[in-house]
PDB file of N, CA and C in Angstrom:
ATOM      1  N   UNK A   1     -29.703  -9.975 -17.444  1.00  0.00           N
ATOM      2  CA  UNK A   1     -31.084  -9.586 -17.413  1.00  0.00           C
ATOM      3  C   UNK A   1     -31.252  -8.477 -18.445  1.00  0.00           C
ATOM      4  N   UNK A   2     -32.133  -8.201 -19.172  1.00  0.00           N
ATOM      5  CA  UNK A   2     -32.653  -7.481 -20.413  1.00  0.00           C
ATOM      6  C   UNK A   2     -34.028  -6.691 -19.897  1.00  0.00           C
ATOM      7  N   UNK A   3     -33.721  -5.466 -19.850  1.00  0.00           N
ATOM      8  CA  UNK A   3     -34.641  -4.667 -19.398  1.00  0.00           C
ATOM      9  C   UNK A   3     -35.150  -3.813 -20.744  1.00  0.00           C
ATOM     10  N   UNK A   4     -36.542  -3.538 -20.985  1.00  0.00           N
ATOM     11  CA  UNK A   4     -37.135  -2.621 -22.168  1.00  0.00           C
ATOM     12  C   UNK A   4     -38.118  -1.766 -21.425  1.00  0.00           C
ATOM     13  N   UNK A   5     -37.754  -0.308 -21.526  1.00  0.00           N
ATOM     14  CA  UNK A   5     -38.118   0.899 -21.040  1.00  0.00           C
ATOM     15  C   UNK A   5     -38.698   1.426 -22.062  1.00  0.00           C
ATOM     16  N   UNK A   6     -39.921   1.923 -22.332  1.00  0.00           N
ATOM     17  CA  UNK A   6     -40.261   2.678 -23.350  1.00  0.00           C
ATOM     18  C   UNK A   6     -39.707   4.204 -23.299  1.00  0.00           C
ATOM     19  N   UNK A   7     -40.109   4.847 -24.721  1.00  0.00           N
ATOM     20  CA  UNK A   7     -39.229   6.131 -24.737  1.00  0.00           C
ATOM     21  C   UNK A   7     -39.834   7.234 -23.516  1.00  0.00           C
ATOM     22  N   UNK A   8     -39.220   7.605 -23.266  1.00  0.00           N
ATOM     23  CA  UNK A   8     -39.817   8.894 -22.313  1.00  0.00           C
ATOM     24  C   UNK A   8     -40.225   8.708 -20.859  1.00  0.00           C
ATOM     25  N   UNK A   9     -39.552   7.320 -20.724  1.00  0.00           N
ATOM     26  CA  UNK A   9     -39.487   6.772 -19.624  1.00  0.00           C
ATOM     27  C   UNK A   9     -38.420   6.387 -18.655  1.00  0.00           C
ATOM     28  N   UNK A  10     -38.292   6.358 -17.514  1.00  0.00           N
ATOM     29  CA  UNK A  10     -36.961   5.269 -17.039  1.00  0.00           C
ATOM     30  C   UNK A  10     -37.254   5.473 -15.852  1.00  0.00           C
ATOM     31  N   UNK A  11     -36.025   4.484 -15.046  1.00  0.00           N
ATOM     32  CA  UNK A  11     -35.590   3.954 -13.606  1.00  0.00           C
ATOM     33  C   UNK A  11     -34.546   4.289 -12.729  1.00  0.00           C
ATOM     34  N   UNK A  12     -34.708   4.485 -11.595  1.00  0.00           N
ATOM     35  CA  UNK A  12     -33.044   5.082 -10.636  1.00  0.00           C
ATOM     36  C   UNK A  12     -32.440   4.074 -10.407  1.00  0.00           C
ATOM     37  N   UNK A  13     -30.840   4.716 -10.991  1.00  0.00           N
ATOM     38  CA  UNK A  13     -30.253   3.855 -10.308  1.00  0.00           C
ATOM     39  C   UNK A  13     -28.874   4.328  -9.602  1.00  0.00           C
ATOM     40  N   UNK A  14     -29.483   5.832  -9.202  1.00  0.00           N
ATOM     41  CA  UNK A  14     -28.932   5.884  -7.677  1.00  0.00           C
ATOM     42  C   UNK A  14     -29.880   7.454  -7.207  1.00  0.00           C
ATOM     43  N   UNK A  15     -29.906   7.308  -5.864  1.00  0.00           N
ATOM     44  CA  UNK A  15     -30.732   8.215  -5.594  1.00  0.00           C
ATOM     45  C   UNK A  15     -30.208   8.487  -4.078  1.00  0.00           C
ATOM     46  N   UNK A  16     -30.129   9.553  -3.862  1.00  0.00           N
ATOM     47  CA  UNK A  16     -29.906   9.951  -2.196  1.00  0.00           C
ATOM     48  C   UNK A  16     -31.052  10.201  -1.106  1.00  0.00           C
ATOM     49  N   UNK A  17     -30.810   9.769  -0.384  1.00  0.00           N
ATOM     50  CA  UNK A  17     -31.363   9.500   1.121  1.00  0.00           C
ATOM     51  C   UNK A  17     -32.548  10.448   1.196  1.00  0.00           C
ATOM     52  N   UNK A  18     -32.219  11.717   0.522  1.00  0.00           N
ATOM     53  CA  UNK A  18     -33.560  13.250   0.895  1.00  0.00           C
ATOM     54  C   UNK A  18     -34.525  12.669  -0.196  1.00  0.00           C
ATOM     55  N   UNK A  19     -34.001  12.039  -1.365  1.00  0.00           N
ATOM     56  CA  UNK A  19     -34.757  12.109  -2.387  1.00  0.00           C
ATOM     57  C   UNK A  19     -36.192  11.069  -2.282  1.00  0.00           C
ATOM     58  N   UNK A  20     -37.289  11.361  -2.343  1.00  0.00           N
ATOM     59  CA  UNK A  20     -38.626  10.446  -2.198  1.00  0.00           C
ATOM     60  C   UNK A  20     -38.874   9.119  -3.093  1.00  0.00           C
ATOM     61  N   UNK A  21     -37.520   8.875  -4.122  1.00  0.00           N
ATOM     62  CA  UNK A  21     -37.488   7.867  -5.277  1.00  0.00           C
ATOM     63  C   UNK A  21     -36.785   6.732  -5.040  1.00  0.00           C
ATOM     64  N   UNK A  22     -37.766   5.357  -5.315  1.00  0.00           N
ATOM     65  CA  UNK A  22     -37.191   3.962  -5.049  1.00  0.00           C
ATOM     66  C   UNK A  22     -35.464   3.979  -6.431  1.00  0.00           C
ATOM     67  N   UNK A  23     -34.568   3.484  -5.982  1.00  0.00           N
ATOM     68  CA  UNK A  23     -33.700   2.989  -6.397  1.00  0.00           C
ATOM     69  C   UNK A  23     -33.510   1.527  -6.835  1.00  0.00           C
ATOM     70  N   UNK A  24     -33.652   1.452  -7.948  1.00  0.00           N
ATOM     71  CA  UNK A  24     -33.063  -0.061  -8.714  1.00  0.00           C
ATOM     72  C   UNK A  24     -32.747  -0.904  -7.789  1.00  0.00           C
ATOM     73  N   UNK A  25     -33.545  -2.306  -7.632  1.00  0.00           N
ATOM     74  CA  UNK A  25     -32.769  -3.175  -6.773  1.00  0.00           C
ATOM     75  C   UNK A  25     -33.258  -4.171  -8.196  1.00  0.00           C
ATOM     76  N   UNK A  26     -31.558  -4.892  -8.245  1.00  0.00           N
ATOM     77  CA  UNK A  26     -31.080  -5.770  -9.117  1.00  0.00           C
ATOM     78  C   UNK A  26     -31.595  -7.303  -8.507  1.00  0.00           C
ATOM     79  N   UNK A  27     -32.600  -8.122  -8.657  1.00  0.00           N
ATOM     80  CA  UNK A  27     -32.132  -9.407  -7.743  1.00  0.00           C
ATOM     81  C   UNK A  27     -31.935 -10.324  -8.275  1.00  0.00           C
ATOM     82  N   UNK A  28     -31.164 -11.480  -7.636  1.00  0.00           N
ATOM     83  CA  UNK A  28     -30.743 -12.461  -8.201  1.00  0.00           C
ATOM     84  C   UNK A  28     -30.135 -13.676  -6.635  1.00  0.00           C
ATOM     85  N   UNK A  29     -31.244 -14.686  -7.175  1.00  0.00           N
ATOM     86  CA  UNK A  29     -31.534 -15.909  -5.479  1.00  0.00           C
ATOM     87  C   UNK A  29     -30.979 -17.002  -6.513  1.00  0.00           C
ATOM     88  N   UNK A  30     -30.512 -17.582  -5.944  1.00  0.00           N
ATOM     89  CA  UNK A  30     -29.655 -18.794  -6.000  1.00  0.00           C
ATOM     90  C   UNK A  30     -29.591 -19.921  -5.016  1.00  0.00           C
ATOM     91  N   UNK A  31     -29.248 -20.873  -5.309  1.00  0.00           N
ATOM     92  CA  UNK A  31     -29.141 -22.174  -4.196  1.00  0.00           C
ATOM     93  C   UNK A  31     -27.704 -22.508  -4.237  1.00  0.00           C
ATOM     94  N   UNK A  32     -26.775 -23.320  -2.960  1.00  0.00           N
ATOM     95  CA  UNK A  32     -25.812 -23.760  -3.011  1.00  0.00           C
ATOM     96  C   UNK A  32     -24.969 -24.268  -4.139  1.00  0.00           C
ATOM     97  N   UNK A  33     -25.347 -24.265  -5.261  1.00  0.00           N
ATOM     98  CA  UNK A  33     -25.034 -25.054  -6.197  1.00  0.00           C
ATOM     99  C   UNK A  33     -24.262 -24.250  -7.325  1.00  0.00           C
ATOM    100  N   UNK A  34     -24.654 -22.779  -6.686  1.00  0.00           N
ATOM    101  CA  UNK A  34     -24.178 -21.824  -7.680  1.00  0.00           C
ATOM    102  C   UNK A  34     -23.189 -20.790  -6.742  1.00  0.00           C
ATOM    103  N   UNK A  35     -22.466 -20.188  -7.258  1.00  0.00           N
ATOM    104  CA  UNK A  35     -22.079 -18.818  -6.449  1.00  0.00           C
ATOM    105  C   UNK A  35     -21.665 -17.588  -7.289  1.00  0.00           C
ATOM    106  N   UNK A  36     -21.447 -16.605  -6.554  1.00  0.00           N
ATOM    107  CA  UNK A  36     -21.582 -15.380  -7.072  1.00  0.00           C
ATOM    108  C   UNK A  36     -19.930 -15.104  -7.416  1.00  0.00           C
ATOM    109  N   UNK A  37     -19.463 -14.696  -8.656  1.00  0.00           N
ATOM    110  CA  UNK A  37     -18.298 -14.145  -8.529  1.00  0.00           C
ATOM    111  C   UNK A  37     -18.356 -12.699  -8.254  1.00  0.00           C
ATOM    112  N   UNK A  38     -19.089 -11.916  -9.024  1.00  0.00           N
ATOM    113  CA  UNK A  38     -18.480 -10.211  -9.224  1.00  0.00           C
ATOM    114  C   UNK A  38     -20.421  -9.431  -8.751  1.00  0.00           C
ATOM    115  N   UNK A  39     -20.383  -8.427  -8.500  1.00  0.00           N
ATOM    116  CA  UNK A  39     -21.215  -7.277  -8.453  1.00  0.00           C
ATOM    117  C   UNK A  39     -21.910  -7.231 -10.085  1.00  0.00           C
ATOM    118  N   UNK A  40     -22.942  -6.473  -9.692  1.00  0.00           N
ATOM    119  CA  UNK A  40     -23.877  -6.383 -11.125  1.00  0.00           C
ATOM    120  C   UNK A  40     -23.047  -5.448 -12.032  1.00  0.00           C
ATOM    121  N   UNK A  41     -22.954  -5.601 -13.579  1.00  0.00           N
ATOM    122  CA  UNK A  41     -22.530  -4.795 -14.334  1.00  0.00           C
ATOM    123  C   UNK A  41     -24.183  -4.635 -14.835  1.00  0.00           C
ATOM    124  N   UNK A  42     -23.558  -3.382 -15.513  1.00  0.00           N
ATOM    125  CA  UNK A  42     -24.821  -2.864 -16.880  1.00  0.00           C
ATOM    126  C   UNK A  42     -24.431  -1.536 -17.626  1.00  0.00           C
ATOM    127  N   UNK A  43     -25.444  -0.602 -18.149  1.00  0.00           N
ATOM    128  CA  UNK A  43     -25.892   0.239 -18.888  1.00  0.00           C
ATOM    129  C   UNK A  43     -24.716   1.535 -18.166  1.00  0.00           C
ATOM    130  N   UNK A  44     -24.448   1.982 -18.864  1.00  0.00           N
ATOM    131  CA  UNK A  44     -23.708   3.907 -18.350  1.00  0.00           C
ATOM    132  C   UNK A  44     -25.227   4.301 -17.593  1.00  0.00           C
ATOM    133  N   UNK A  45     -25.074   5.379 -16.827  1.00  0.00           N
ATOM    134  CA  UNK A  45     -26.407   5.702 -16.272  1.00  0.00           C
ATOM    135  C   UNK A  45     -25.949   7.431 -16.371  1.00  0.00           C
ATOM    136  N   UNK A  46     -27.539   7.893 -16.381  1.00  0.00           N
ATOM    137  CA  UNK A  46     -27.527   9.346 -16.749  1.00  0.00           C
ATOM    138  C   UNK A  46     -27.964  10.367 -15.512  1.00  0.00           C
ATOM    139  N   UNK A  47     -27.430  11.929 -15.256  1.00  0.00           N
ATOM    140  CA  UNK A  47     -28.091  12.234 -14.637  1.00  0.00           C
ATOM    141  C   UNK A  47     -29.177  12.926 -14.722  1.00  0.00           C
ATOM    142  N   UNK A  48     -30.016  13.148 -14.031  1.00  0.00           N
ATOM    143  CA  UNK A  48     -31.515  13.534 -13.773  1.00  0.00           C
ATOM    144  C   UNK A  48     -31.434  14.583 -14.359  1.00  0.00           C
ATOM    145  N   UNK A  49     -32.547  15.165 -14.368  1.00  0.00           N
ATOM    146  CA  UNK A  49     -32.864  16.520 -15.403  1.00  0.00           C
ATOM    147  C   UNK A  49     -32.768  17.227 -14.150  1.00  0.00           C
ATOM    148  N   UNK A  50     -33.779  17.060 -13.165  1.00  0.00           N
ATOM    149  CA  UNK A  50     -33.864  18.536 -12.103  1.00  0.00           C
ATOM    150  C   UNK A  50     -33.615  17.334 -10.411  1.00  0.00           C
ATOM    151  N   UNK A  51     -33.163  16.270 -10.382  1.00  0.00           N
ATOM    152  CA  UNK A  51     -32.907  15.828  -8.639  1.00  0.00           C
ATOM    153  C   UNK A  51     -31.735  15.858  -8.675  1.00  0.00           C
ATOM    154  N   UNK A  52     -31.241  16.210  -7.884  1.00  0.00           N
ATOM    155  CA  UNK A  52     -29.285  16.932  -8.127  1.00  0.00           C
ATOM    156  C   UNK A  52     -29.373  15.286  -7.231  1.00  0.00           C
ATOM    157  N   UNK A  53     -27.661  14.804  -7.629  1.00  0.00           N
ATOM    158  CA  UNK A  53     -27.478  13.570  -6.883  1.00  0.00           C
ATOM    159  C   UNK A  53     -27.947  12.534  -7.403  1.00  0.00           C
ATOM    160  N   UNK A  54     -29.163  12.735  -8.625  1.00  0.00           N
ATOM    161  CA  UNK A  54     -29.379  11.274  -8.592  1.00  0.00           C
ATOM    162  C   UNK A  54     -29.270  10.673 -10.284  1.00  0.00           C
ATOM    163  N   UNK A  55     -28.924   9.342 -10.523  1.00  0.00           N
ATOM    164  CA  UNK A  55     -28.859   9.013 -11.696  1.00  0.00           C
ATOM    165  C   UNK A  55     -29.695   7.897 -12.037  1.00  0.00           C
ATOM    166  N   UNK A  56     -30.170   8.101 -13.530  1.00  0.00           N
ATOM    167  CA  UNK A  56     -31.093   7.089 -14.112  1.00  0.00           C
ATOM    168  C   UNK A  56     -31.200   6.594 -15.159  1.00  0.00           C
ATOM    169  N   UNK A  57     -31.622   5.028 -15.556  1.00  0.00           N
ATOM    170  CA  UNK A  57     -31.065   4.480 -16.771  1.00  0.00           C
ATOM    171  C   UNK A  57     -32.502   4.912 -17.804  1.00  0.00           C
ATOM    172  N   UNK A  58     -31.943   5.524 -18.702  1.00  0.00           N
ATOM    173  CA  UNK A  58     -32.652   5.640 -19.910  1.00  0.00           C
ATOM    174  C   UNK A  58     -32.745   4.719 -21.025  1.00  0.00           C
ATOM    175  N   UNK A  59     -34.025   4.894 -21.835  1.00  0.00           N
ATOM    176  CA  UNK A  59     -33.381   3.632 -22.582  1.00  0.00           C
ATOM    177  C   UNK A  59     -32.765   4.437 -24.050  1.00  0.00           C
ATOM    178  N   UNK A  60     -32.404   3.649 -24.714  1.00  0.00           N
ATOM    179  CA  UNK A  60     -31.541   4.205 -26.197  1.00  0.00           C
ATOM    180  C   UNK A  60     -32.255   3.404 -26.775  1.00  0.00           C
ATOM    181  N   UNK A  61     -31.332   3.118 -28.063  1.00  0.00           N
ATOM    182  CA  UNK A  61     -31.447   2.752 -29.015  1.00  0.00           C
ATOM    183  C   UNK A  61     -31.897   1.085 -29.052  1.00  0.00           C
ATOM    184  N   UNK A  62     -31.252   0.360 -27.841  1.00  0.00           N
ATOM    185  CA  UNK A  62     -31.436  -1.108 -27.395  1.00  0.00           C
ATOM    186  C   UNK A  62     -31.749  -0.893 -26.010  1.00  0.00           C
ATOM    187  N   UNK A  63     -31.902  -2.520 -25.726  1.00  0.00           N
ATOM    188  CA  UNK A  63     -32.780  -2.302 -24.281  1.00  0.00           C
ATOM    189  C   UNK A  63     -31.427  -2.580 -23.287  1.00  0.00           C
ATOM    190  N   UNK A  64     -31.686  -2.279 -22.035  1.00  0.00           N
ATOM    191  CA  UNK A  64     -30.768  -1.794 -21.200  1.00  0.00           C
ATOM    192  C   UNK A  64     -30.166  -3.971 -20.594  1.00  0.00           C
ATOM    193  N   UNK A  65     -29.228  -3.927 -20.270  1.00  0.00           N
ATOM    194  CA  UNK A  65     -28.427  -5.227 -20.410  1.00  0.00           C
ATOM    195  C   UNK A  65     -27.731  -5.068 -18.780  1.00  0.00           C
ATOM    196  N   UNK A  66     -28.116  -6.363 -18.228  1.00  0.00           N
ATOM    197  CA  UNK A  66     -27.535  -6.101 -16.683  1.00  0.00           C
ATOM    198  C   UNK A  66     -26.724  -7.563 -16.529  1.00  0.00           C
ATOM    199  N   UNK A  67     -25.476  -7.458 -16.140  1.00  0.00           N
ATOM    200  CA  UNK A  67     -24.874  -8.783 -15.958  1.00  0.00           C
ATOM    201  C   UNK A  67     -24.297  -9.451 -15.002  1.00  0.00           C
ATOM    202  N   UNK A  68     -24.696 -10.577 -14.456  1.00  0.00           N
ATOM    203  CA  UNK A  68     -23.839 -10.892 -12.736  1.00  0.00           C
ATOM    204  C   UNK A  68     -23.008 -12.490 -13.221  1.00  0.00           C
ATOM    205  N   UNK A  69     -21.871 -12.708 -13.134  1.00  0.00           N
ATOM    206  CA  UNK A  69     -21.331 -14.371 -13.216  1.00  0.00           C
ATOM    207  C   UNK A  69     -21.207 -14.504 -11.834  1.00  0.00           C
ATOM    208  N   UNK A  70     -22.073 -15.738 -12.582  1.00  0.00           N
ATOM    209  CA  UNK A  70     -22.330 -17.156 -11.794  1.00  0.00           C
ATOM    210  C   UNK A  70     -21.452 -18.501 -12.044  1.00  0.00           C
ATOM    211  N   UNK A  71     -20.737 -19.287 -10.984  1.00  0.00           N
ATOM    212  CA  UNK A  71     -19.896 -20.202 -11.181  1.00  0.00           C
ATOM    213  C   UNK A  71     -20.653 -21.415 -10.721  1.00  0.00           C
ATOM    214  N   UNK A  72     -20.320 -23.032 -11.485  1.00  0.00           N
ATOM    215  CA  UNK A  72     -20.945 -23.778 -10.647  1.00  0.00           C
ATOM    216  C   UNK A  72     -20.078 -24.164  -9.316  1.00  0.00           C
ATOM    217  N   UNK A  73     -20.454 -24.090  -8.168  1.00  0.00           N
ATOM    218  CA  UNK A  73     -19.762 -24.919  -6.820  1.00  0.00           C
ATOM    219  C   UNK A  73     -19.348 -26.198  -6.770  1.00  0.00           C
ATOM    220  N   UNK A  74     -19.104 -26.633  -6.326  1.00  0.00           N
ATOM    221  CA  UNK A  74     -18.363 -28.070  -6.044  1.00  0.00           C
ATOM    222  C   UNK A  74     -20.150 -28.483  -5.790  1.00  0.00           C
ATOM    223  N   UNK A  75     -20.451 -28.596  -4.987  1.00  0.00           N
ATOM    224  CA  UNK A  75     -22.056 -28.870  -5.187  1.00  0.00           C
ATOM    225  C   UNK A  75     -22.791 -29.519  -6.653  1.00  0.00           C
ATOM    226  N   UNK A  76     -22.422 -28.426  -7.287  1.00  0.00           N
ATOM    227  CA  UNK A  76     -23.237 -28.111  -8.679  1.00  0.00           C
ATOM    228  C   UNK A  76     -23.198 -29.310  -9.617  1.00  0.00           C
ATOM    229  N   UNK A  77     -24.495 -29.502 -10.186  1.00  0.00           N
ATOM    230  CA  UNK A  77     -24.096 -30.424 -10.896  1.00  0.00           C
ATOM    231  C   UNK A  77     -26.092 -30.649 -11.410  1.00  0.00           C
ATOM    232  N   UNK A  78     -25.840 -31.141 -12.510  1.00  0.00           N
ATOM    233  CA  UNK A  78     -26.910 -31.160 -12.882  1.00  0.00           C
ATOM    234  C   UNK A  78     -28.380 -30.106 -13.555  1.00  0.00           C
ATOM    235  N   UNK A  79     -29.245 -29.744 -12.706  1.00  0.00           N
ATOM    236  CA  UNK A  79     -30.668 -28.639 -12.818  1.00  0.00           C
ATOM    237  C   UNK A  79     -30.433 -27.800 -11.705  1.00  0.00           C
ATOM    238  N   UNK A  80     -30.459 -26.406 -11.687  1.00  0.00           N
ATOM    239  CA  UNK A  80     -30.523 -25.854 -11.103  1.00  0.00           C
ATOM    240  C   UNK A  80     -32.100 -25.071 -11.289  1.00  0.00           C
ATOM    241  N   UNK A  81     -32.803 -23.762 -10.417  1.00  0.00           N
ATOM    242  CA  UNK A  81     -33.568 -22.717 -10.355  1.00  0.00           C
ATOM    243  C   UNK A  81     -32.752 -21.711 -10.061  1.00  0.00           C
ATOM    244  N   UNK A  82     -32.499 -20.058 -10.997  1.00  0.00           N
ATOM    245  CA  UNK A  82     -32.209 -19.188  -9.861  1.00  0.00           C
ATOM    246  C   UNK A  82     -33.514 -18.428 -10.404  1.00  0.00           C
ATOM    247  N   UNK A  83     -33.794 -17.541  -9.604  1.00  0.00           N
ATOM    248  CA  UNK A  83     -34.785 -16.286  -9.412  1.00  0.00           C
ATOM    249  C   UNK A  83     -34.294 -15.049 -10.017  1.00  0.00           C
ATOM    250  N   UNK A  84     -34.472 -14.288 -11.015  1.00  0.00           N
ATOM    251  CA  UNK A  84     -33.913 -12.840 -11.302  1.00  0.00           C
ATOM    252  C   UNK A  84     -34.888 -11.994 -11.503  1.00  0.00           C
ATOM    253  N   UNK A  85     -34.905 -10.936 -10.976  1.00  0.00           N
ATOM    254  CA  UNK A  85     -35.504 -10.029 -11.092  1.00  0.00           C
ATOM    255  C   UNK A  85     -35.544  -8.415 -10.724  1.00  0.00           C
ATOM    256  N   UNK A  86     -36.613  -7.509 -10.587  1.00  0.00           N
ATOM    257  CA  UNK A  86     -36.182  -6.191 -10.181  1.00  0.00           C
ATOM    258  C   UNK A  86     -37.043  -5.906  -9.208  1.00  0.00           C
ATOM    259  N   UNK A  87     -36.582  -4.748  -8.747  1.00  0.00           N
ATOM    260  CA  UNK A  87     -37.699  -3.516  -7.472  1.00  0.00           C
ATOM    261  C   UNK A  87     -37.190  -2.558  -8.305  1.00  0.00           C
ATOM    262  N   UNK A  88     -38.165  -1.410  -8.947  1.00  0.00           N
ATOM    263  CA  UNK A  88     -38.358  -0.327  -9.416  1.00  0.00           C
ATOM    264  C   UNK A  88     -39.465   0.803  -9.256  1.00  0.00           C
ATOM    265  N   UNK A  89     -38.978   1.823  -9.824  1.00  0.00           N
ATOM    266  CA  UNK A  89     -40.434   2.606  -9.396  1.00  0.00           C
ATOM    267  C   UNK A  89     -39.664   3.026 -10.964  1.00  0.00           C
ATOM    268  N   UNK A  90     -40.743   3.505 -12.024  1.00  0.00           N
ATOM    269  CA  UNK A  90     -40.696   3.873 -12.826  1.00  0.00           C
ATOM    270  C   UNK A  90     -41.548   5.515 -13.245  1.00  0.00           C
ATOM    271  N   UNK A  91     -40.813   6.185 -13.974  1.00  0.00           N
ATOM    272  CA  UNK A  91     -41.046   7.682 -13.813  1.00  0.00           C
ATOM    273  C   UNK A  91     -40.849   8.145 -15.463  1.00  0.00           C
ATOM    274  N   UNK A  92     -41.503   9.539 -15.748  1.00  0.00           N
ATOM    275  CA  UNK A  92     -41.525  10.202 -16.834  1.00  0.00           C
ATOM    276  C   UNK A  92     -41.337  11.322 -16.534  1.00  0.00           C
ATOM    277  N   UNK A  93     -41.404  12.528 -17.275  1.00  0.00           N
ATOM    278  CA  UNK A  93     -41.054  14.022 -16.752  1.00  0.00           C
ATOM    279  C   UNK A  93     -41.992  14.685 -15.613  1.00  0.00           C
ATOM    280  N   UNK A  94     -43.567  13.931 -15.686  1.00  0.00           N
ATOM    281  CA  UNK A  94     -44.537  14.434 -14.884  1.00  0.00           C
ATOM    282  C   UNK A  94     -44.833  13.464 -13.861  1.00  0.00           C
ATOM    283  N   UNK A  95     -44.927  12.512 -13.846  1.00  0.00           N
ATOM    284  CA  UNK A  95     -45.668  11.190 -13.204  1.00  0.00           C
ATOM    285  C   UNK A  95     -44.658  10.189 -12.810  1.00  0.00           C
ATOM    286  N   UNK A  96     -44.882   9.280 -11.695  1.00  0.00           N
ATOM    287  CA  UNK A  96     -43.929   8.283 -11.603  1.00  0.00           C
ATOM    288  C   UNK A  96     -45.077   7.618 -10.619  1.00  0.00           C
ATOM    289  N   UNK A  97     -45.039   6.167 -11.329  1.00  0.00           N
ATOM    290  CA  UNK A  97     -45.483   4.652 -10.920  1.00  0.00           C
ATOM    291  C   UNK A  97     -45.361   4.210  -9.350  1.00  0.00           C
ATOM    292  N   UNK A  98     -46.481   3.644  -8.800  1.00  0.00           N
ATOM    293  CA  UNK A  98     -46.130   2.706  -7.550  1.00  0.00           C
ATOM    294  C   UNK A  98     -44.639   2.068  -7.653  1.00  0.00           C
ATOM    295  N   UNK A  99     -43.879   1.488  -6.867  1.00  0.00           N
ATOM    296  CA  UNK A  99     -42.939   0.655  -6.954  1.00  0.00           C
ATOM    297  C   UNK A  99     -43.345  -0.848  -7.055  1.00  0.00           C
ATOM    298  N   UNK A 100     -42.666  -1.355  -7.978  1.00  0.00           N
ATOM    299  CA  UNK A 100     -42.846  -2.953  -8.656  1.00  0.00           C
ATOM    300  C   UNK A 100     -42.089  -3.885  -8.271  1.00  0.00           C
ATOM    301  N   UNK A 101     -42.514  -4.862  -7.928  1.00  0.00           N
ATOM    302  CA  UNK A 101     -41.311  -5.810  -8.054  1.00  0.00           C
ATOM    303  C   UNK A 101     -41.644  -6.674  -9.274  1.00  0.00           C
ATOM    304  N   UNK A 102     -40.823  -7.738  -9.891  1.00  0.00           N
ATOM    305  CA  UNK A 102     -40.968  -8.387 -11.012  1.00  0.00           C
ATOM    306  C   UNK A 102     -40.067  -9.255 -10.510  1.00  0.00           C
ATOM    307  N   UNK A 103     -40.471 -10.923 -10.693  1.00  0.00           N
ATOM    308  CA  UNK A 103     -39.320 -11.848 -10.811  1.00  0.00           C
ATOM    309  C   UNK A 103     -39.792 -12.913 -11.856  1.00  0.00           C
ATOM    310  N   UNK A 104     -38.374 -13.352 -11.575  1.00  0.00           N
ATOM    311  CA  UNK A 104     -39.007 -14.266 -12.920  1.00  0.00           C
ATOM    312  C   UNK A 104     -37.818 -15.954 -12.437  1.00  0.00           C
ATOM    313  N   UNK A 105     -38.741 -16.683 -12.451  1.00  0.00           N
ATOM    314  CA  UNK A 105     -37.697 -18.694 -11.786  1.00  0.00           C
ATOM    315  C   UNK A 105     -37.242 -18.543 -13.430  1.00  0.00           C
ATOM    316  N   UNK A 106     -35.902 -19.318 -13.398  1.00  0.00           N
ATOM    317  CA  UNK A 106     -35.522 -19.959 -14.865  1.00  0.00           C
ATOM    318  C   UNK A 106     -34.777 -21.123 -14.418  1.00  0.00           C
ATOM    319  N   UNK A 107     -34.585 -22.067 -15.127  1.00  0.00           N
ATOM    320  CA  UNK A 107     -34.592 -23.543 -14.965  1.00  0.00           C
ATOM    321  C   UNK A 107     -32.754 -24.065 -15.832  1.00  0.00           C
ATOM    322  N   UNK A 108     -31.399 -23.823 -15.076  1.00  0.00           N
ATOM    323  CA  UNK A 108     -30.640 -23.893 -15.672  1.00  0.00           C
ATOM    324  C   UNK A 108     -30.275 -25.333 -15.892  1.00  0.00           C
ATOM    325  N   UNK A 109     -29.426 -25.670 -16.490  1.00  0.00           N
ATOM    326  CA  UNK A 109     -28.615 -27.157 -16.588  1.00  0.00           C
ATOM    327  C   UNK A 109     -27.186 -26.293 -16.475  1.00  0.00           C
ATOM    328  N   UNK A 110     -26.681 -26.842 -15.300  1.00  0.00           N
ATOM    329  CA  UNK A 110     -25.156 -26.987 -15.036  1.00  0.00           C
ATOM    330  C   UNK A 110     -24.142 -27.704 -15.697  1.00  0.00           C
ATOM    331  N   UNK A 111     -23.036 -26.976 -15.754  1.00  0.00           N
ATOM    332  CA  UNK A 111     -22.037 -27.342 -16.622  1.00  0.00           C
ATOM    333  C   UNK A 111     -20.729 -27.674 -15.701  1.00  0.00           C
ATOM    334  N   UNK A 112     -19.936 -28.231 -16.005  1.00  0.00           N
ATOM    335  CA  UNK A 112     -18.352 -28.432 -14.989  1.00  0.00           C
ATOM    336  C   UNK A 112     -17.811 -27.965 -16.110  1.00  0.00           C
ATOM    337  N   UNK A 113     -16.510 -27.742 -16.162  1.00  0.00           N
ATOM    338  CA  UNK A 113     -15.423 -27.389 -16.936  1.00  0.00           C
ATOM    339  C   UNK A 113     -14.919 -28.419 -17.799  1.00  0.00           C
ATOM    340  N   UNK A 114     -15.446 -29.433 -17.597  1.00  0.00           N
ATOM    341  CA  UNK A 114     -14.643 -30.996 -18.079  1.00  0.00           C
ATOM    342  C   UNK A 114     -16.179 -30.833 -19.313  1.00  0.00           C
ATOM    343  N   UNK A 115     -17.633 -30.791 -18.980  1.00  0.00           N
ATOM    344  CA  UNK A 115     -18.409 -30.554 -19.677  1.00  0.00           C
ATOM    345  C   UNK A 115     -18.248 -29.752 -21.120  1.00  0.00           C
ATOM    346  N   UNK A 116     -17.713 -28.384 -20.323  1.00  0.00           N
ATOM    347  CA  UNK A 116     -17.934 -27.586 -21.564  1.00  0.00           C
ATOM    348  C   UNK A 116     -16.885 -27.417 -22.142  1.00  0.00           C
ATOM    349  N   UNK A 117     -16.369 -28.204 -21.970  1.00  0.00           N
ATOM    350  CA  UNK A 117     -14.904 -28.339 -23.538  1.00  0.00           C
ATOM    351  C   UNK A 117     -15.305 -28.883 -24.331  1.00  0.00           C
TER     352      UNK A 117
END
């Protein structure tokens, strides 16, 4: 997933229990056909200017890059749908946004191993 934050902006992605700020939820829905190997990778994350405890992805120079593998199942075969998307609340030095969700369907074609050789 490819996230673009404008400058002077960003998102938590970790925040403690006292703190009043939504935390990054990564999502990603799937059907039998697929499964999950590993936890989300992404971006180094920074800490906050003034919420002790909490860290947040800024953007740089490129836009921030989030990654989960997906295997096909014994199932799998053919078209798949998965769902990816976020829950964020987005913030600047003064102001910070309702919380969002965003998803987005994408339409895969499955591969076997015998395929992609």
């Amino acid at each position: 997933m490819k996230l673009r934050i404008l400058p002077g902006w960003y998102i938590y992605a970790k925040v403690p229990p006292e703190q009043p700020f939504i935390e990054t939820e990564l999502i990603l829905e799937h059907g039998p056909e697929l499964t999950i190997v590993d936890d989300w990778t992404g971006p180094p994350t920074l800490p906050h200017k003034t919420a002790a405890n909490t860290r947040v992805y800024e953007p740089g120079a490129e836009d921030l890059l989030f990654f989960r593998e997906l295997v096909v199942s014994e199932q799998g075969s053919g078209e798949a749908t998965i769902t990816v998307g976020l829950r964020y609340q987005i913030c600047d030095a003064d102001y910070c946004l309702p919380p969002t969700t965003k998803t987005q369907q994408l339409a895969v074609t499955l591969l076997s191993e015998e395929d992609s050789s």
